[in-house]
C-alpha atoms as a PDB file:
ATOM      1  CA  UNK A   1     102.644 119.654 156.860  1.00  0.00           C
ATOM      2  CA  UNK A   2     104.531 116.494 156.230  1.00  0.00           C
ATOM      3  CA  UNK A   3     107.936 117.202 157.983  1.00  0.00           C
ATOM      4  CA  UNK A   4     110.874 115.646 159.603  1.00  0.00           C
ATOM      5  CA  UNK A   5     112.518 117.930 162.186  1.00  0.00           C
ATOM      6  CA  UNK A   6     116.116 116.808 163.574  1.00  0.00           C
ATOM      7  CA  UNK A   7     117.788 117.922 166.699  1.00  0.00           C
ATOM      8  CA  UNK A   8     120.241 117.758 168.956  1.00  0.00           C
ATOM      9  CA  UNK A   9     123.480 117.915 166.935  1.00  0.00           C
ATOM     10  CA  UNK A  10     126.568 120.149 168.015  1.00  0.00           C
ATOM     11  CA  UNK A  11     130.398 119.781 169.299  1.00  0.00           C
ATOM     12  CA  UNK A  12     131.308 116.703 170.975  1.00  0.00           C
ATOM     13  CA  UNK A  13     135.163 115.729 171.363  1.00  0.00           C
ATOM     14  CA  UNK A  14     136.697 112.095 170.197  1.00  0.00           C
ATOM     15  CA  UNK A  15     135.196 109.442 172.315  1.00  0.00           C
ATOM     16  CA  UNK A  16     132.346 111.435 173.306  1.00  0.00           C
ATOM     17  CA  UNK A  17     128.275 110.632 172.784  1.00  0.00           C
ATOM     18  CA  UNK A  18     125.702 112.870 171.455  1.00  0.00           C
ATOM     19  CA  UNK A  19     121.924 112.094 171.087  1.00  0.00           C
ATOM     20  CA  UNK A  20     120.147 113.004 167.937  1.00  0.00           C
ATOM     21  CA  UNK A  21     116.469 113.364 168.071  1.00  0.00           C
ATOM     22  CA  UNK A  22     113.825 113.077 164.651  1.00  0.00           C
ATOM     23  CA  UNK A  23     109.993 114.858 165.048  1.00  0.00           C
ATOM     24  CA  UNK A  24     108.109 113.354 162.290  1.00  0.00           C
ATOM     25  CA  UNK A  25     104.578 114.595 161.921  1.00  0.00           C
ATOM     26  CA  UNK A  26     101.713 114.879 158.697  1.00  0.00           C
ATOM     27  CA  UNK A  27     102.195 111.176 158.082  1.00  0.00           C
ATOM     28  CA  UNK A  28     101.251 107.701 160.342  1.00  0.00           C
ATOM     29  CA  UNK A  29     104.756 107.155 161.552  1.00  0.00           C
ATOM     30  CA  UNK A  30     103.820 104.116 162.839  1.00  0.00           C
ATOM     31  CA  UNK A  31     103.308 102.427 159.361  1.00  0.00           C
ATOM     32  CA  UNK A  32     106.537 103.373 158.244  1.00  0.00           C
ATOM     33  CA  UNK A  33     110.098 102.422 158.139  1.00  0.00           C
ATOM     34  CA  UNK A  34     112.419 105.276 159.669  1.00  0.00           C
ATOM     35  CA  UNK A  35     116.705 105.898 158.517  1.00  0.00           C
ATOM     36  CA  UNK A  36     119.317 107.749 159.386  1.00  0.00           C
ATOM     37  CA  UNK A  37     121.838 109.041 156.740  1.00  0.00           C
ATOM     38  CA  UNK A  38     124.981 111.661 157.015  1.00  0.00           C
ATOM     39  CA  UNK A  39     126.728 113.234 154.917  1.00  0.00           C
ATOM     40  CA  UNK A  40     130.332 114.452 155.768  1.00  0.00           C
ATOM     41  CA  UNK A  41     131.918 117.753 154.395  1.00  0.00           C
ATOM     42  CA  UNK A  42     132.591 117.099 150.492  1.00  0.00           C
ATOM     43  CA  UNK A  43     131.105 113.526 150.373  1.00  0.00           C
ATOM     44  CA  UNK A  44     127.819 111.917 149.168  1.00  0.00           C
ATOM     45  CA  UNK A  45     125.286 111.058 151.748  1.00  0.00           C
ATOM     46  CA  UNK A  46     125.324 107.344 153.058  1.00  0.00           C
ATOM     47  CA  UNK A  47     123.265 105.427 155.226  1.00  0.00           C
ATOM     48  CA  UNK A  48     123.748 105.122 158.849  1.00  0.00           C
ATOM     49  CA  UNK A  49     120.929 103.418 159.979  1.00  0.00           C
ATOM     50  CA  UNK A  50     117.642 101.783 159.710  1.00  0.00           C
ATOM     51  CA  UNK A  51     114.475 101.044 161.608  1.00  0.00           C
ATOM     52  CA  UNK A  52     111.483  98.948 160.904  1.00  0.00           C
ATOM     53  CA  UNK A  53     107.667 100.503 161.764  1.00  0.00           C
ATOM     54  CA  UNK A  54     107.566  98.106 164.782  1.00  0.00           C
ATOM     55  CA  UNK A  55     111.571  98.149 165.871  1.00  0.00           C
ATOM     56  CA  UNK A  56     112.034  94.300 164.551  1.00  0.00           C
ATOM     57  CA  UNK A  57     114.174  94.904 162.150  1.00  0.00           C
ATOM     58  CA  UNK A  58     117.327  97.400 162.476  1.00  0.00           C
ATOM     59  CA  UNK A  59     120.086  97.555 160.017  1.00  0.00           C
ATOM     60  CA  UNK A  60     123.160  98.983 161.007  1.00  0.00           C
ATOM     61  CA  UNK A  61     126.291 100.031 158.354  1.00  0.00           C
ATOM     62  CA  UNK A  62     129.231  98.887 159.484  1.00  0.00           C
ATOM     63  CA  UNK A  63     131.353 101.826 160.523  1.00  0.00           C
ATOM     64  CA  UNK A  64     128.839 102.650 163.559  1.00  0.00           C
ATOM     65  CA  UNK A  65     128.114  99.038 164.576  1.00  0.00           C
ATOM     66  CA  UNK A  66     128.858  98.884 168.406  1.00  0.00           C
ATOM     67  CA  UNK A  67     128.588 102.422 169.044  1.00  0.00           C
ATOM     68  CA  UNK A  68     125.007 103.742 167.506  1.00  0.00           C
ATOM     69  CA  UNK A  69     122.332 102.735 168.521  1.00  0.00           C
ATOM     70  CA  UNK A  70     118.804 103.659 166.305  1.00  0.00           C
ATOM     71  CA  UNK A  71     115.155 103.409 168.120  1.00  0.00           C
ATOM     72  CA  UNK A  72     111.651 104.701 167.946  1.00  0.00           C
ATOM     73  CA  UNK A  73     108.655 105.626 170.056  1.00  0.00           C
ATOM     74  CA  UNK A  74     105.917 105.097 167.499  1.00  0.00           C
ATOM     75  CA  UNK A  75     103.639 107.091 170.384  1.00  0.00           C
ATOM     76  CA  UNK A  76     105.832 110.117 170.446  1.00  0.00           C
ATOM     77  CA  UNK A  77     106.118 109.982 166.602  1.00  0.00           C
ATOM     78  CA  UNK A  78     110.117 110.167 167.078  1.00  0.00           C
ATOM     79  CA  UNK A  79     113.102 108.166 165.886  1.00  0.00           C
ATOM     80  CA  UNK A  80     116.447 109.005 167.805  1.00  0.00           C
ATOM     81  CA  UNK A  81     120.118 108.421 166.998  1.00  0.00           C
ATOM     82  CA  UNK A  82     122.316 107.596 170.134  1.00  0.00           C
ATOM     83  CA  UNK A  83     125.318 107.885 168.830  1.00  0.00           C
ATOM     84  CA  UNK A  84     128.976 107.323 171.380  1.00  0.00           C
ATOM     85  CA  UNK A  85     132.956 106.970 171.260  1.00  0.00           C
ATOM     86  CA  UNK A  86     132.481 109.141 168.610  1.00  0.00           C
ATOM     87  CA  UNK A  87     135.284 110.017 166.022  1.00  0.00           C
ATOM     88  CA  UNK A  88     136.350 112.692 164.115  1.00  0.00           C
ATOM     89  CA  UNK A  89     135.298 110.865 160.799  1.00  0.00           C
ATOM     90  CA  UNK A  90     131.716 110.941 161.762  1.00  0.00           C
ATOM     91  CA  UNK A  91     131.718 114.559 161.516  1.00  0.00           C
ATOM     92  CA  UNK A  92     128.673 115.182 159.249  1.00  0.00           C
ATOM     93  CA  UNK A  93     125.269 116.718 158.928  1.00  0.00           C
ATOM     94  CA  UNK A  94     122.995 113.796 160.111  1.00  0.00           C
ATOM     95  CA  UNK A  95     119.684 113.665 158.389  1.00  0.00           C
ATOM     96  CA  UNK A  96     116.778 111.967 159.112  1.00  0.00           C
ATOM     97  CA  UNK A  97     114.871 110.005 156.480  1.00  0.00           C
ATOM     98  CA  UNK A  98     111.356 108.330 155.597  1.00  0.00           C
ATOM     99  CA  UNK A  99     112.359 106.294 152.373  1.00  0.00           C
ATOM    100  CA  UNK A 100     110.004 106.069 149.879  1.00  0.00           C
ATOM    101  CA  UNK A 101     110.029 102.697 148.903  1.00  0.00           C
ATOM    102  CA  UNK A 102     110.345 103.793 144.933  1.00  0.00           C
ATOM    103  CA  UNK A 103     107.267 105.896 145.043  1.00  0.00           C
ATOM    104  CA  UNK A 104     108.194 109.028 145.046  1.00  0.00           C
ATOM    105  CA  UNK A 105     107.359 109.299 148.898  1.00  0.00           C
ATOM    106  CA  UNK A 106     110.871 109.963 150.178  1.00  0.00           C
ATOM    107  CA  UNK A 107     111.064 112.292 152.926  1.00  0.00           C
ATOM    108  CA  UNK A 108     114.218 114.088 154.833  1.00  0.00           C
ATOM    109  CA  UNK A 109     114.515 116.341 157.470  1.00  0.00           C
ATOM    110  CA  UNK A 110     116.540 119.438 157.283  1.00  0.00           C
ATOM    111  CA  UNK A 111     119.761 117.885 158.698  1.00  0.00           C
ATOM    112  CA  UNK A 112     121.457 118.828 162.413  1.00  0.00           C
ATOM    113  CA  UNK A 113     125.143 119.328 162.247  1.00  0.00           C
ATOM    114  CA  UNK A 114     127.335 116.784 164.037  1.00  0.00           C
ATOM    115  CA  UNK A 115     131.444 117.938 164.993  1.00  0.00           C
ATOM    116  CA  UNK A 116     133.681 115.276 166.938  1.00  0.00           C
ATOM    117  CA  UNK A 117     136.740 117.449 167.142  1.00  0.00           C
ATOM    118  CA  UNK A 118     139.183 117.990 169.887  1.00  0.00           C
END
């Protein structure tokens, strides 16, 4: 099956650091670019973070510049999400993504629930 499975979400209070992990498998990771999105309680989702297929190009958005950090291990077939000094607006189920490019090949994992809160 073509899946993306996220872990390692949970509690964490205000300045803290949590590390989210992405399985991908059913696909050739490798040739693809990876992203990280959230979506907080009563919002859209938005894009955290980006990855090319070979790590040489990473976009960041601006809110977690400094303090996530995205990478890959294109042998492992995982993408991870290190996130630190964490605050309470980045509370938000944190999904893992394989965009699609326009054809219809978009991809997300089930989401892994992230709570900075004191």
């Amino acid at each position: 099956q073509v899946q993306l499975v996220e872990s390692g979400g949970g509690l964490v209070q205000p300045g803290g650091s949590l590390s989210l992990s992405c399985a991908a498998s059913g696909f050739v990771f490798s040739l693809w670019t990876m992203a990280w999105y959230r979506q907080p309680p009563g919002k859209e989702r938005e894009l955290v973070a980006t990855i090319s297929r070979d790590a040489g190009s990473i976009y960041y958005a601006d809110y977690v510049k400094g303090r996530f950090t995205i990478s890959r291990d294109n042998a492992k077939d995982m993408v991870t999400l290190q996130m630190k000094s964490l605050k309470a607006e980045d509370t938000a189920v944190y999904y893992c993504n394989r965009p699609g490019a326009g054809y219809g090949r978009d991809l997300w994992g089930q989401g892994t629930q992230v709570t900075v809160s004191s």
